[in-house]
Protein backbone atom coordinates (compact mmCIF):
# COMPACT_ATOMS: atom_id res chain seq x y z
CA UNK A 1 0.00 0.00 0.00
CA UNK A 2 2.70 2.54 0.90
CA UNK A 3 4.60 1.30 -1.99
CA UNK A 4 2.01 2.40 -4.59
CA UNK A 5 0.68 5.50 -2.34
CA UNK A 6 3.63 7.07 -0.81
CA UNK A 7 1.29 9.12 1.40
CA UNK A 8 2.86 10.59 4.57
CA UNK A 9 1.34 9.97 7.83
CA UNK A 10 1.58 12.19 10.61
CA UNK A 11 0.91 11.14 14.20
CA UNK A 12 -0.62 13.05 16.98
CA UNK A 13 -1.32 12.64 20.71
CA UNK A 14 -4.93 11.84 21.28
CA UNK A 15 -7.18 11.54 24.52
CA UNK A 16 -8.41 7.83 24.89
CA UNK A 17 -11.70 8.44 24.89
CA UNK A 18 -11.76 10.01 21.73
CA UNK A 19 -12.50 13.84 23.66
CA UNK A 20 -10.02 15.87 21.67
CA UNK A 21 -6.20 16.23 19.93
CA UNK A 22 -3.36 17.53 21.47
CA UNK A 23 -1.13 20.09 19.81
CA UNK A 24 2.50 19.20 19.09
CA UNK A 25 3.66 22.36 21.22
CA UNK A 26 1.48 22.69 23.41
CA UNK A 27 1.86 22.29 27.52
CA UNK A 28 -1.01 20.52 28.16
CA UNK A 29 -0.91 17.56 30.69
CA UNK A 30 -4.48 16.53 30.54
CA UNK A 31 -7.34 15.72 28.42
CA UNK A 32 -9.66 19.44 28.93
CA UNK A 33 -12.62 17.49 28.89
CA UNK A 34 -12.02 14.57 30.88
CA UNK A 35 -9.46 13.26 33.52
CA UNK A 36 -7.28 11.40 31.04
CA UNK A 37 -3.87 12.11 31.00
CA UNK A 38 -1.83 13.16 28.28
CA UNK A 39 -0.83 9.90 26.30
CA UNK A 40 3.24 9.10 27.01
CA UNK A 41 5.57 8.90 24.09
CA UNK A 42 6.95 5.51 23.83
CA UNK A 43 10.77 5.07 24.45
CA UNK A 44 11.50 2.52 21.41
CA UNK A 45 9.20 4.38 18.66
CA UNK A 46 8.96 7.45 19.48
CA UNK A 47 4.43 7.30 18.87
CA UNK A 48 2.37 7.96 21.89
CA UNK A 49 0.42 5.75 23.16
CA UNK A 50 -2.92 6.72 21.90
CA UNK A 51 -3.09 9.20 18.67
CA UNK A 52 -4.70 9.96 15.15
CA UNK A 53 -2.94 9.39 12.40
CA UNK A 54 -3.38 12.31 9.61
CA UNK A 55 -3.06 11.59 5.77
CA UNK A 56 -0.60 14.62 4.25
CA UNK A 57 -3.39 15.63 1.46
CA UNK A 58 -0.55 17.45 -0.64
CA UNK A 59 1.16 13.97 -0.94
CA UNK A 60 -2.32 12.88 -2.15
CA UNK A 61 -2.97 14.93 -4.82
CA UNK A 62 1.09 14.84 -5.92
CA UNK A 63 0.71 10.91 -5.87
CA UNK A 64 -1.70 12.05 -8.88
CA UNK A 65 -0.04 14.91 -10.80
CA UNK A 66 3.20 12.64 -10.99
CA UNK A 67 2.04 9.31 -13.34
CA UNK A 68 0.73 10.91 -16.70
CA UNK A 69 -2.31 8.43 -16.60
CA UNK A 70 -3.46 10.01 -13.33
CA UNK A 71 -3.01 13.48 -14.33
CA UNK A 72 -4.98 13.56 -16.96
CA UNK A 73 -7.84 12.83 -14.68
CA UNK A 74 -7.38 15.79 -13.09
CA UNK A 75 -7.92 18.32 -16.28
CA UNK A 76 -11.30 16.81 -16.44
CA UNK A 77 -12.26 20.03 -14.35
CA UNK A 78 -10.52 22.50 -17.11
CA UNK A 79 -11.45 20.62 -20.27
CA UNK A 80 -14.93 19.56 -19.62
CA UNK A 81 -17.61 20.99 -22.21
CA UNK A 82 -20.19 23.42 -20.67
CA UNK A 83 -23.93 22.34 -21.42
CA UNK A 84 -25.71 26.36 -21.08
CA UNK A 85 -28.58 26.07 -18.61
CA UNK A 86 -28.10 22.70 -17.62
CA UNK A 87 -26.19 21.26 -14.03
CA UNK A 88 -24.63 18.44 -14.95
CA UNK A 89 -21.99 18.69 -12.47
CA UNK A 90 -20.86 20.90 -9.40
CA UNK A 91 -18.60 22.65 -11.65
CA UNK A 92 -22.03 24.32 -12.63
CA UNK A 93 -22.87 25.49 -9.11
CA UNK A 94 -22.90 28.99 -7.69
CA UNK A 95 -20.07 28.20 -4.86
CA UNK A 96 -17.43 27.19 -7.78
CA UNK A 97 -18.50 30.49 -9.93
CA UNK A 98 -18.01 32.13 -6.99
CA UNK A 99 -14.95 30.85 -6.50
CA UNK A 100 -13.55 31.53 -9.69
CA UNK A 101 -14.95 35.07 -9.79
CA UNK A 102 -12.54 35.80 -6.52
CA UNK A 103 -9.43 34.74 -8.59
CA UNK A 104 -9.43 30.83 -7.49
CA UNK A 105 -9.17 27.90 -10.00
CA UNK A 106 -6.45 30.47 -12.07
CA UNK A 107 -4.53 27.34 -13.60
CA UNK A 108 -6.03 24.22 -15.63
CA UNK A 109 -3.93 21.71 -12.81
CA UNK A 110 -5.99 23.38 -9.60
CA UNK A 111 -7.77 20.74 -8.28
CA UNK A 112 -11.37 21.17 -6.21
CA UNK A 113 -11.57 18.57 -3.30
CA UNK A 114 -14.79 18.18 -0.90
CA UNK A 115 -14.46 16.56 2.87
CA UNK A 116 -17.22 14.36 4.09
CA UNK A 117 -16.84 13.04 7.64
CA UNK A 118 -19.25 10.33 9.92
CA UNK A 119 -19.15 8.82 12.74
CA UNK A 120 -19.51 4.96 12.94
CA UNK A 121 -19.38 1.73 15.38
CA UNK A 122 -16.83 -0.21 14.07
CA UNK A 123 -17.79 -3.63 16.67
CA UNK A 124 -21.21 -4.68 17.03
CA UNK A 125 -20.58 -4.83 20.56
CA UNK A 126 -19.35 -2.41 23.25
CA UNK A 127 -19.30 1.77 23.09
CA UNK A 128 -16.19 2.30 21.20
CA UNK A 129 -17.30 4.43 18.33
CA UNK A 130 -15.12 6.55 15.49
CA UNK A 131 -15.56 9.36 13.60
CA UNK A 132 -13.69 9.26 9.57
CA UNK A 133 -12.63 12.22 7.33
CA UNK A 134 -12.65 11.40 3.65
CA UNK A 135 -11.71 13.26 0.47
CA UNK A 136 -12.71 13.19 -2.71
CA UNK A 137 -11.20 14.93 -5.82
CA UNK A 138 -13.70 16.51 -7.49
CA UNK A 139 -11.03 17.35 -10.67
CA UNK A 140 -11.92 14.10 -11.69
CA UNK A 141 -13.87 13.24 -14.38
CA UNK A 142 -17.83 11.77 -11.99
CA UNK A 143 -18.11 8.38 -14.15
CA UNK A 144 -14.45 7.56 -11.86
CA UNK A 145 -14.30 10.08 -9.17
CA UNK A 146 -16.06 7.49 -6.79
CA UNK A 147 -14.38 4.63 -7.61
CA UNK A 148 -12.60 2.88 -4.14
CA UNK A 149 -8.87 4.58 -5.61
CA UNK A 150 -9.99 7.72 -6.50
CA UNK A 151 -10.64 8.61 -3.12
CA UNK A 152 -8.56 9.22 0.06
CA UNK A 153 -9.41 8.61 3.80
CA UNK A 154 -7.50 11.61 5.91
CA UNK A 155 -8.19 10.07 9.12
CA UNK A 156 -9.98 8.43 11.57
CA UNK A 157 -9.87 9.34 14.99
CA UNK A 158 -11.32 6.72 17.39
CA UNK A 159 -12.83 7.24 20.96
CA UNK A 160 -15.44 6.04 23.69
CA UNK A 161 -17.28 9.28 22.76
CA UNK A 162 -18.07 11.97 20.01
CA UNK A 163 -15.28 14.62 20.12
CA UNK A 164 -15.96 16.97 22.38
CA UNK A 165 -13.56 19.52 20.58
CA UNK A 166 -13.57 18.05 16.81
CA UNK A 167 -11.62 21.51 15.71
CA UNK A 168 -8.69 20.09 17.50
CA UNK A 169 -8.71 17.17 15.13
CA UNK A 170 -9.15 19.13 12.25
CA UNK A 171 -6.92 22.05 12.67
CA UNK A 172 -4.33 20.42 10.96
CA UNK A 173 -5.30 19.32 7.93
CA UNK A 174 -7.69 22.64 7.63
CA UNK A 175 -4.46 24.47 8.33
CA UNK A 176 -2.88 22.12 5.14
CA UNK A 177 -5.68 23.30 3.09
CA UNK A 178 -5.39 27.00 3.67
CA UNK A 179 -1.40 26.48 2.81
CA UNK A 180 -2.65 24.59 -0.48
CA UNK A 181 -5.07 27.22 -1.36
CA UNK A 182 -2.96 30.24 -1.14
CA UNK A 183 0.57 28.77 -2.14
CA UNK A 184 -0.50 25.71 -3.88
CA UNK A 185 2.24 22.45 -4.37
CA UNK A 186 5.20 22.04 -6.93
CA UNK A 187 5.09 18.24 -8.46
CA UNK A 188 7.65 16.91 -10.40
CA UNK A 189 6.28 14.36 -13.21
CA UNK A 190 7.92 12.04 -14.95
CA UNK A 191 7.51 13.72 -18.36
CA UNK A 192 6.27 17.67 -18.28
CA UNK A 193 8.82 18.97 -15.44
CA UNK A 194 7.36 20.77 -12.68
CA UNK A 195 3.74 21.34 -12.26
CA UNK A 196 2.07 23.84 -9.44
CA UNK A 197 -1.26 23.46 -8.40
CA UNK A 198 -3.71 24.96 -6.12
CA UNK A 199 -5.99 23.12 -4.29
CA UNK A 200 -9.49 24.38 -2.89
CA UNK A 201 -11.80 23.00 -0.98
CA UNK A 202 -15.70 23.82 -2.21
CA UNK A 203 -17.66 21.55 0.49
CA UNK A 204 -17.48 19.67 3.98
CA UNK A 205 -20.19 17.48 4.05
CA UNK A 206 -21.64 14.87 6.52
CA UNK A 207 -25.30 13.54 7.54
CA UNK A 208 -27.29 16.03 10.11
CA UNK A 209 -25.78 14.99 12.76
CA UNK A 210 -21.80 15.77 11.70
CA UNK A 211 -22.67 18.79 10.19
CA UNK A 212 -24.32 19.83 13.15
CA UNK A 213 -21.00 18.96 15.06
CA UNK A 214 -18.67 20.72 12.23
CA UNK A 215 -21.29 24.03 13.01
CA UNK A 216 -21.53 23.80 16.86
CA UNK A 217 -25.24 23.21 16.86
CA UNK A 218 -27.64 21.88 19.05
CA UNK A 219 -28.84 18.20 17.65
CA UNK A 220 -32.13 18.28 15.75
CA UNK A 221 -33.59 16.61 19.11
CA UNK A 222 -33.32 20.72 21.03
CA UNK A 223 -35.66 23.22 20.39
CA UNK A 224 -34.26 24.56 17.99
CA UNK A 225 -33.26 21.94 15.99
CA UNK A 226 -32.76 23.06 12.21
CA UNK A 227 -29.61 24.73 11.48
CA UNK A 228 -31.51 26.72 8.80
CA UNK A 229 -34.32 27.92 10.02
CA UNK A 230 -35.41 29.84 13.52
CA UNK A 231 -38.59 27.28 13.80
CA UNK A 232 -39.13 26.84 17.90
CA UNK A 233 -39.79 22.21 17.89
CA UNK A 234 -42.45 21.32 20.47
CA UNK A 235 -41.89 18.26 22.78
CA UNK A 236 -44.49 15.31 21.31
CA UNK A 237 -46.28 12.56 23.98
CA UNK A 238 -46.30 9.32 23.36
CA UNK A 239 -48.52 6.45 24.76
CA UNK A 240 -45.44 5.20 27.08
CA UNK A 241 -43.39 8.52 27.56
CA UNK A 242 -43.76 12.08 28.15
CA UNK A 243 -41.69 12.55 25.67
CA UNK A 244 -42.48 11.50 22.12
CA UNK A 245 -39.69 13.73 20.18
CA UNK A 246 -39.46 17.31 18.61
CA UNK A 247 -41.76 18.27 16.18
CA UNK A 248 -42.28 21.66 14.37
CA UNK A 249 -45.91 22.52 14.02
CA UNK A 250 -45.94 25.70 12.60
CA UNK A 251 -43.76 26.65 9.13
CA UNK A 252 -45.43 29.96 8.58
């Protein structure tokens, strides 16, 4: 696997119970959120003893400019032929116009990725539960752009419970991005020389539940439960609770 994806990896101290990322530099001793400890470096590999593992996405997206057969995927974005009022992709949307109206997408190599993250059990038993980051390279050409190899997994960060500061975990490869975005990588193929390209993100996407997390909003459960609208939810009864969920009886 490294062998054909020379993707770098890099390691970071993690609470156990999956509450939030520490910083390389920072002087925190304890987990913020609960009383874990700071996980201890071992002696004989130098890893601590519980952390997330972070795909580099600029070794992603190089692993692509460098073979010829893979870069020409990623022109698909540059080269594609415009159908006039239809959407047939999201190069057609108003947040990639937008984007190339504010001087992004300058060169026919910059690439448009999206991020989609979800949480998951991984056992069928027991409360240990994980939370994955994916990419997808939208420069590529939608007949292959979902295909298993066309698309990179960033991380996963494991836990006993839903990060209680998910920024922590991203801040790193957000901070990646904004590097990418304003500076943009140098690749050197096999056959053209040296390439640069950009690379913008245009969406971070996830079920209601993530995106409510990636926002800092309530769950739909609270009174306010829709991220998009100011609709006050009334508690339901059921038969066997007092309960019976949130509803929202009034649109007007």
């Amino acid at each position: 696997m490294k062998a054909a994806n020379p993707v770098h990896f890099e390691r970071y101290a993690s609470c156990p119970k999956g509450c939030m990322m520490f910083e390389v530099d920072d002087d925190l001793q304890n987990c913020q959120y609960c009383p874990e400890p700071r996980p201890r470096i071992s002696r004989s590999s130098g890893v601590p003893e519980s952390y997330v593992s972070i795909a580099s996405i600029s070794d992603i997206i190089a692993t692509k400019f460098h073979n010829p057969l893979t870069r020409s995927q990623l022109v698909h974005r540059s080269t594609r032929q415009i159908e006039v009022d239809k959407m047939t992709d999201i190069f057609d949307g108003a947040v990639y116009k937008n984007m190339v109206e504010r001087g992004c997408f300058g060169s026919p190599y910059d690439v448009a990725i999206t991020l989609g993250i979800d949480g998951f059990s991984p056992f069928n038993k027991g409360l240990f539960q994980a939370t994955i980051v994916n990419t997808i390279i939208m420069n590529i050409d939608p007949k292959d752009r979902y295909k298993k190899h066309n698309m990179g997994q960033i991380m996963i960060i494991p836990g006993y419970n839903k990060p209680k500061n998910l920024e922590s975990f991203l801040f790193p490869m957000l901070q990646e991005l904004e590097h990418l975005s304003r500076i943009g990588i140098k690749i050197r193929t096999v056959d053209e020389g040296a390439i640069t390209a950009k690379v913008h993100l245009i969406a971070f996407f996830g079920d209601i539940p993530a995106v409510a997390d990636l926002v800092k909003h309530r769950e739909h459960t609270s009174y306010y439960g829709c991220r998009m609208c100011f609709v006050r939810g009334v508690v339901g009864e059921s038969a066997h609770h007092s309960s019976g969920g949130m509803y929202c009886t009034s649109l007007s």
